[in-house]
N, C-alpha and C. Protein backbone atom coordinates (compact mmCIF):
# COMPACT_ATOMS: atom_id res chain seq x y z
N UNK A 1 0.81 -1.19 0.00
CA UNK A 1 0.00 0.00 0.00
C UNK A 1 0.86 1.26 0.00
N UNK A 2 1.81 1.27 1.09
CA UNK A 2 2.90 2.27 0.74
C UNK A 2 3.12 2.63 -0.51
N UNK A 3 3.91 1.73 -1.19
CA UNK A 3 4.15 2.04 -2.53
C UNK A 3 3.20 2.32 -3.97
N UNK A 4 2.18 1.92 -3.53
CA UNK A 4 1.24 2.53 -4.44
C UNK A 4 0.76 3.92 -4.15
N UNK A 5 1.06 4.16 -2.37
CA UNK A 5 1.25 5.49 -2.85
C UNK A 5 1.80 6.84 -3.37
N UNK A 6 3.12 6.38 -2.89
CA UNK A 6 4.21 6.83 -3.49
C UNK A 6 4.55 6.64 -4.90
N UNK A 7 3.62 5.81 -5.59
CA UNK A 7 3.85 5.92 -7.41
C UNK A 7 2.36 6.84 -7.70
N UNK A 8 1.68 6.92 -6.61
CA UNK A 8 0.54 8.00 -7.46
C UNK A 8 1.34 9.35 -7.63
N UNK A 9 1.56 9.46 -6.54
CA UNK A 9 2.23 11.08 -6.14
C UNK A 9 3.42 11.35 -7.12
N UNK A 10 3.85 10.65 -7.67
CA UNK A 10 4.64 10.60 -8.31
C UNK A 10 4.79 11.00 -10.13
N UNK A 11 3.65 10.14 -10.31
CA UNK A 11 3.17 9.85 -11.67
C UNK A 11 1.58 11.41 -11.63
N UNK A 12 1.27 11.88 -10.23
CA UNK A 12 0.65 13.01 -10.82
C UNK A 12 1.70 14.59 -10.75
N UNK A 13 3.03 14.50 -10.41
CA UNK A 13 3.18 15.52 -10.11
C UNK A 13 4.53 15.45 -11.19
N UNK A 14 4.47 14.73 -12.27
CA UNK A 14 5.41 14.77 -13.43
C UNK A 14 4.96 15.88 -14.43
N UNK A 15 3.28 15.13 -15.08
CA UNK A 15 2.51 15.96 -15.96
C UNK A 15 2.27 17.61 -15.57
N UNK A 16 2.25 17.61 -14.31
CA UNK A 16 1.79 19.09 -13.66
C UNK A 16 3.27 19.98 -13.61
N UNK A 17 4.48 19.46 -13.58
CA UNK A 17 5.65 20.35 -14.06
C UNK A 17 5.71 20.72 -15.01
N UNK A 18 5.49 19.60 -16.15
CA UNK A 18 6.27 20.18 -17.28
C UNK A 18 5.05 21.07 -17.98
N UNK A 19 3.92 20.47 -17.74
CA UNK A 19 2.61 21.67 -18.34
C UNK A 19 3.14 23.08 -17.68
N UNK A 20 3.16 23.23 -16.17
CA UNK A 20 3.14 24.31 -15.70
C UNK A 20 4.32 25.48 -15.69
N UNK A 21 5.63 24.11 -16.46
CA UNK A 21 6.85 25.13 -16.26
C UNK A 21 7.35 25.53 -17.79
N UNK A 22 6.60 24.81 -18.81
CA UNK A 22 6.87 25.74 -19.63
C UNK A 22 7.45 23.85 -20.82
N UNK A 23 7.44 23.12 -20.61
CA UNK A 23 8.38 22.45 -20.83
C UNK A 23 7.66 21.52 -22.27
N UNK A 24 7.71 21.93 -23.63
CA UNK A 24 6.55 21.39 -24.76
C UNK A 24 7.19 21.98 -25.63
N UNK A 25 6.93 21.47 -26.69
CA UNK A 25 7.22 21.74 -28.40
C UNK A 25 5.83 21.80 -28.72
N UNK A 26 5.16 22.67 -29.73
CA UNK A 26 4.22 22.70 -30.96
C UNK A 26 4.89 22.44 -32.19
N UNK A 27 4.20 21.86 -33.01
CA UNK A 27 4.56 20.88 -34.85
C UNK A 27 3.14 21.63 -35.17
N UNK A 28 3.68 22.95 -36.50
CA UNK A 28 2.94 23.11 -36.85
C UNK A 28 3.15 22.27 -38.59
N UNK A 29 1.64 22.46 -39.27
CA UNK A 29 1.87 21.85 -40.34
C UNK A 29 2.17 22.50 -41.77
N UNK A 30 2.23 23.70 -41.45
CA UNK A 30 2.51 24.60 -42.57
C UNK A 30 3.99 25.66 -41.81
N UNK A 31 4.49 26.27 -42.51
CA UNK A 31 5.82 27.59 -42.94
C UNK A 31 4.88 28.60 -41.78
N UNK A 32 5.57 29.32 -41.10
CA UNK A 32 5.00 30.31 -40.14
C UNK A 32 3.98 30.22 -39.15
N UNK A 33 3.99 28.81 -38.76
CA UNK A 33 3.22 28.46 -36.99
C UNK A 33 1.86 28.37 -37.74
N UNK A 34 1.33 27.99 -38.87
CA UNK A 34 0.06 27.69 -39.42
C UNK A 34 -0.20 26.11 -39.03
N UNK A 35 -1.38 25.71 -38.88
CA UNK A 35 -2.26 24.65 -39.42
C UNK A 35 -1.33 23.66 -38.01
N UNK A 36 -1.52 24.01 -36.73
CA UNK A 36 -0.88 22.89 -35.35
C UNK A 36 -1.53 21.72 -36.14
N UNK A 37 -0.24 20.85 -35.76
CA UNK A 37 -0.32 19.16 -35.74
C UNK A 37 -0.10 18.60 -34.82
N UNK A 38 1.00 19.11 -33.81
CA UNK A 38 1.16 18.53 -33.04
C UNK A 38 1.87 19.18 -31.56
N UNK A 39 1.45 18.69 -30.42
CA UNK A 39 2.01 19.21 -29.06
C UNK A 39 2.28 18.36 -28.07
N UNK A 40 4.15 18.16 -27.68
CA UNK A 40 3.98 17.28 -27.26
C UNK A 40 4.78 17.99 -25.63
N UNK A 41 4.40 17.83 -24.63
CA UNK A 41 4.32 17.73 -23.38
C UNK A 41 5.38 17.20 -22.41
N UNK A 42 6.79 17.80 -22.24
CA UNK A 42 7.50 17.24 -21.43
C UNK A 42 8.65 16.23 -22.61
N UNK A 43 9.60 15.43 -22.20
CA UNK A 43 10.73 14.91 -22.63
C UNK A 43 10.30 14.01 -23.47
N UNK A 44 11.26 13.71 -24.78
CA UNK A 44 11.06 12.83 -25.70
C UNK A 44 12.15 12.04 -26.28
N UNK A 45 12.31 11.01 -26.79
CA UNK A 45 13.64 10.95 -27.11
C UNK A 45 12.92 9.48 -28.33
N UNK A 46 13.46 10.07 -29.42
CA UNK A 46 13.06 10.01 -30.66
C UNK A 46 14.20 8.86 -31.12
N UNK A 47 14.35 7.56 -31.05
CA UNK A 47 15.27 7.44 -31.39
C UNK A 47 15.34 6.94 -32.84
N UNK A 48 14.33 6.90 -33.85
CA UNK A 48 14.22 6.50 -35.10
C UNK A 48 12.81 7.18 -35.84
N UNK A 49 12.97 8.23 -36.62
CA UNK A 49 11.82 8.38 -37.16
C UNK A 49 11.18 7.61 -38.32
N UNK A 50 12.05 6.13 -38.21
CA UNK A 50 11.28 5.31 -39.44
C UNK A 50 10.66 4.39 -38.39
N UNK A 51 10.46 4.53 -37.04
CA UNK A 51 10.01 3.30 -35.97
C UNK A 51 8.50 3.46 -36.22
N UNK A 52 7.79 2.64 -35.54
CA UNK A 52 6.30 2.68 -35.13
C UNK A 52 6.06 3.39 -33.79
N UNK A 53 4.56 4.14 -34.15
CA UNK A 53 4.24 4.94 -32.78
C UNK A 53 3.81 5.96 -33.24
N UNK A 54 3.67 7.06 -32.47
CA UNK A 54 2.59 8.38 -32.93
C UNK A 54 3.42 9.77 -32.17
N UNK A 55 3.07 10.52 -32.55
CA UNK A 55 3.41 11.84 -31.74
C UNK A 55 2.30 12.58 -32.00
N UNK A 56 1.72 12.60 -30.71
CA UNK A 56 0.19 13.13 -30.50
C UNK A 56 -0.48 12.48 -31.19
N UNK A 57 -1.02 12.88 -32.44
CA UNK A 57 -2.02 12.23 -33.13
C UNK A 57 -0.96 11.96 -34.67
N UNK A 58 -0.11 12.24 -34.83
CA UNK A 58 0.80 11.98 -36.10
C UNK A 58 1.54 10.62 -35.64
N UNK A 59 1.72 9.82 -37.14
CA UNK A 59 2.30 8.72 -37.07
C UNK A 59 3.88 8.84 -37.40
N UNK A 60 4.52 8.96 -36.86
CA UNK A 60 6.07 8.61 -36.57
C UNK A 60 6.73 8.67 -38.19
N UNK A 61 6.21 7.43 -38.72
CA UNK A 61 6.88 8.30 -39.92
C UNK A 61 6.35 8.88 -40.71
N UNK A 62 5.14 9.54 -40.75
CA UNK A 62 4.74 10.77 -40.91
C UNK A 62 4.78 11.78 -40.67
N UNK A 63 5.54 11.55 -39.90
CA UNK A 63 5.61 13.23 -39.20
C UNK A 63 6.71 13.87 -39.70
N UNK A 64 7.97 13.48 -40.09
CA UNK A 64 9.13 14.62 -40.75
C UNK A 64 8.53 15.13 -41.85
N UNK A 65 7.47 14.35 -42.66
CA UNK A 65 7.03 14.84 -44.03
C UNK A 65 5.78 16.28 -43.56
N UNK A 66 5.48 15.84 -42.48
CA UNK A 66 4.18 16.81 -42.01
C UNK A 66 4.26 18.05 -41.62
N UNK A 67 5.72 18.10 -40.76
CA UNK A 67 5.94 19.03 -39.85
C UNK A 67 6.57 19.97 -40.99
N UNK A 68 6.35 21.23 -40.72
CA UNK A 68 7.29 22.44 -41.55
C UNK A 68 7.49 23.52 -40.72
N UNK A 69 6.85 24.32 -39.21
CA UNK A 69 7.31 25.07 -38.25
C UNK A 69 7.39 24.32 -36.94
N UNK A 70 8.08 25.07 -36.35
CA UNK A 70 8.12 24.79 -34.83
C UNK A 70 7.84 25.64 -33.99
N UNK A 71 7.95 25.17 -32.71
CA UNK A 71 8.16 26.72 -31.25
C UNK A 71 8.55 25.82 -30.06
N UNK A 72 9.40 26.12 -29.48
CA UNK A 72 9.79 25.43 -28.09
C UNK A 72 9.12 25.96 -27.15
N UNK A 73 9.30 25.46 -26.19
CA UNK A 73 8.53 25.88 -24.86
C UNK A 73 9.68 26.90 -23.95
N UNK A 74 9.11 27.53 -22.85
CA UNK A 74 10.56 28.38 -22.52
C UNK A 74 11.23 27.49 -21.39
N UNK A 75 10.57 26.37 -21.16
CA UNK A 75 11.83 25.59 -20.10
C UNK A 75 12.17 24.28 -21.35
N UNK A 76 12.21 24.38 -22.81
CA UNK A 76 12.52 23.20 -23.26
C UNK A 76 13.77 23.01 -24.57
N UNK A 77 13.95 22.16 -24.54
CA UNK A 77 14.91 22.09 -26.15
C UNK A 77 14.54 21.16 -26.71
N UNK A 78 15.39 21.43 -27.39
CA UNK A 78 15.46 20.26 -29.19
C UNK A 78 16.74 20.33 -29.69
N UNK A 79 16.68 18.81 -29.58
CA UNK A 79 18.25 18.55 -30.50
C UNK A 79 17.79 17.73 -31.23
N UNK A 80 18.36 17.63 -32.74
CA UNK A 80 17.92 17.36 -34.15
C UNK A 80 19.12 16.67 -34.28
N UNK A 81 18.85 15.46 -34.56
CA UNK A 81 20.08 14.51 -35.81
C UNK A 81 19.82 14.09 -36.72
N UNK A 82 20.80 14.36 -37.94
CA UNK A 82 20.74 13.44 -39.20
C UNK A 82 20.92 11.64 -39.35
N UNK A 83 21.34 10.88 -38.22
CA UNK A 83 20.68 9.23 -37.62
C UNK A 83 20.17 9.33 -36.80
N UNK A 84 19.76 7.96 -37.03
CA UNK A 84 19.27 7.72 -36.22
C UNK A 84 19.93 7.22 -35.21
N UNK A 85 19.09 6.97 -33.75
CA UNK A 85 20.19 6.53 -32.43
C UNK A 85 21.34 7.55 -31.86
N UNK A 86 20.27 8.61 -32.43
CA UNK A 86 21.17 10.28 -31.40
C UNK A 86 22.14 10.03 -32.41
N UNK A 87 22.81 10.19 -33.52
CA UNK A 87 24.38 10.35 -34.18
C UNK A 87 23.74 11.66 -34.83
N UNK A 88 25.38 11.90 -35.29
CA UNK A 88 25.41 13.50 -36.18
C UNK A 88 24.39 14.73 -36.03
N UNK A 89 25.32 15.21 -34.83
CA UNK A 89 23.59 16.36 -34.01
C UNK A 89 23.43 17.22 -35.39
N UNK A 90 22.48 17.56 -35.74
CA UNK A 90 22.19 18.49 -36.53
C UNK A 90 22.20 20.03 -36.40
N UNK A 91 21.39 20.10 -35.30
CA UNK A 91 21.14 21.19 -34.69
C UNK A 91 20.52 20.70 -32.95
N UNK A 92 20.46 22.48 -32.54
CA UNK A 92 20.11 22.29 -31.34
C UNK A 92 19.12 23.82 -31.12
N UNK A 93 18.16 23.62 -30.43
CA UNK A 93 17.23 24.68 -30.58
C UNK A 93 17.18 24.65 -28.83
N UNK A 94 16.80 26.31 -28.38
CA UNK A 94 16.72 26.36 -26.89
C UNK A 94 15.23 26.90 -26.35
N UNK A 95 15.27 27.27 -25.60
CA UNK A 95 14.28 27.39 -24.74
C UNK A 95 13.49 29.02 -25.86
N UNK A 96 12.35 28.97 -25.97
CA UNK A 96 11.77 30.05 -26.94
C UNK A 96 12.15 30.34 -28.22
N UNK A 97 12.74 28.94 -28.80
CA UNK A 97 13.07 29.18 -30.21
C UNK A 97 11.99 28.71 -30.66
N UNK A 98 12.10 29.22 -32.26
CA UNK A 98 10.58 29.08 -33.44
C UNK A 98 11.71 29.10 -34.62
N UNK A 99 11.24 27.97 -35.34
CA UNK A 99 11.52 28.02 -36.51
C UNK A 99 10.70 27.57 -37.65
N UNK A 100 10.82 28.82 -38.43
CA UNK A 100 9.64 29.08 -39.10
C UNK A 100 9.56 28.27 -40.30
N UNK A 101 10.95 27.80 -40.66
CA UNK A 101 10.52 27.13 -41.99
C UNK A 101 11.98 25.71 -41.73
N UNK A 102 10.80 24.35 -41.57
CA UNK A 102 12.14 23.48 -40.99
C UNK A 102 12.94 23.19 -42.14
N UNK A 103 12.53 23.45 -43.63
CA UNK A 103 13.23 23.20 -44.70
C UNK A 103 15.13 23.95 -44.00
N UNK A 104 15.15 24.96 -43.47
CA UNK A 104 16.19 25.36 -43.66
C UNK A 104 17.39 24.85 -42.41
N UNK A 105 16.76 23.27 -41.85
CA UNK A 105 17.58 22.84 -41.52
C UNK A 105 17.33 21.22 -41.88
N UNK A 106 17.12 21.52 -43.24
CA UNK A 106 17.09 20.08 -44.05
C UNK A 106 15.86 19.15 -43.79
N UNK A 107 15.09 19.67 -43.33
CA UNK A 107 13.67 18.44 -43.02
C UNK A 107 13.29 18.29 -44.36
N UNK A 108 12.42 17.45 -44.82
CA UNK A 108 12.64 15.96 -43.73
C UNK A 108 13.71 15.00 -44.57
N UNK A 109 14.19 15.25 -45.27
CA UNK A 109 15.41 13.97 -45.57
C UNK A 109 16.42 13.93 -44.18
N UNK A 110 16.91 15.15 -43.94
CA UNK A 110 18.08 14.97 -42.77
C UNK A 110 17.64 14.67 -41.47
N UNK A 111 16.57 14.15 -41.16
CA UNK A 111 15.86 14.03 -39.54
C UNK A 111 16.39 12.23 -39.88
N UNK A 112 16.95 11.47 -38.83
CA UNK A 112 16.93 10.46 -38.09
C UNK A 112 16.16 10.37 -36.80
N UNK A 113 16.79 11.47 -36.06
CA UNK A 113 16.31 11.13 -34.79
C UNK A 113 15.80 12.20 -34.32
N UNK A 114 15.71 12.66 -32.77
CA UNK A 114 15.19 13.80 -32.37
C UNK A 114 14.76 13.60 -31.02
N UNK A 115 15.77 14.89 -30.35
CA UNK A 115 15.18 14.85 -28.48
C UNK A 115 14.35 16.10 -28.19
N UNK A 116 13.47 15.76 -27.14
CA UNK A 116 12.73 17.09 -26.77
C UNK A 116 13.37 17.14 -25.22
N UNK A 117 14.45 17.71 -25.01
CA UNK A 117 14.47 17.93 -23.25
C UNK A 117 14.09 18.87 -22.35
N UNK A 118 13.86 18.81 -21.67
CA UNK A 118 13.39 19.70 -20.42
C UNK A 118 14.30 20.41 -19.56
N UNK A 119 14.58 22.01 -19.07
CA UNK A 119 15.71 22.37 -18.96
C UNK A 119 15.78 22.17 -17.30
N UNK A 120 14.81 21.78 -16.93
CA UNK A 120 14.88 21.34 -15.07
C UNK A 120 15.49 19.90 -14.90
């Protein structure tokens, strides 16, 4: 019983940081923050965008073809690689970056992988 309570408290006071501290990416689907696809909530770690699975409601490997802006959250980042399994960082985006058109850091041929971290 102990320990079930100590995994509630636990597992509710994860979601309530990173909502409250800032800590999310938006995927929009068009050039200049048009047409949201996607928002994802706290840490990610991407290790193949040809794997199975979803991001939000986008399918994994649908999504480098989908996505064309971004916006970080102000407690979050993004680091971008051309492999997969974290190799050859691409880039690295920080806390309140937007980028408006992902063509100009090679999407989507150069995406392998992709982290969303949290700066707490």
């Amino acid at each position: 019983m102990r320990f079930l309570l100590v995994f509630v408290l636990c597992v509710a006071s994860a979601p309530a940081h990173s909502a409250r501290e800032g800590c999310w990416v938006r995927f929009f689907g068009e050039q200049d923050f048009k047409r949201p696809i996607a928002r994802v909530v706290g840490a990610l770690f991407l290790n193949s965008v040809m794997g199975p699975g979803y991001i939000d409601a986008v399918s994994v490997r649908d999504f480098p073809r989908r996505v064309r802006s971004l916006a970080v959250g102000p407690e979050a980042s993004v680091v971008v690689y051309a492999e997969p399994g974290f190799k050859s960082e691409l880039a690295k985006l920080g806390p309140d970056d937007k980028v408006a058109d992902l063509a100009t850091l090679g999407f989507p041929k150069s995406l392998g992988s992709l982290k969303i971290l949290c700066q707490r």
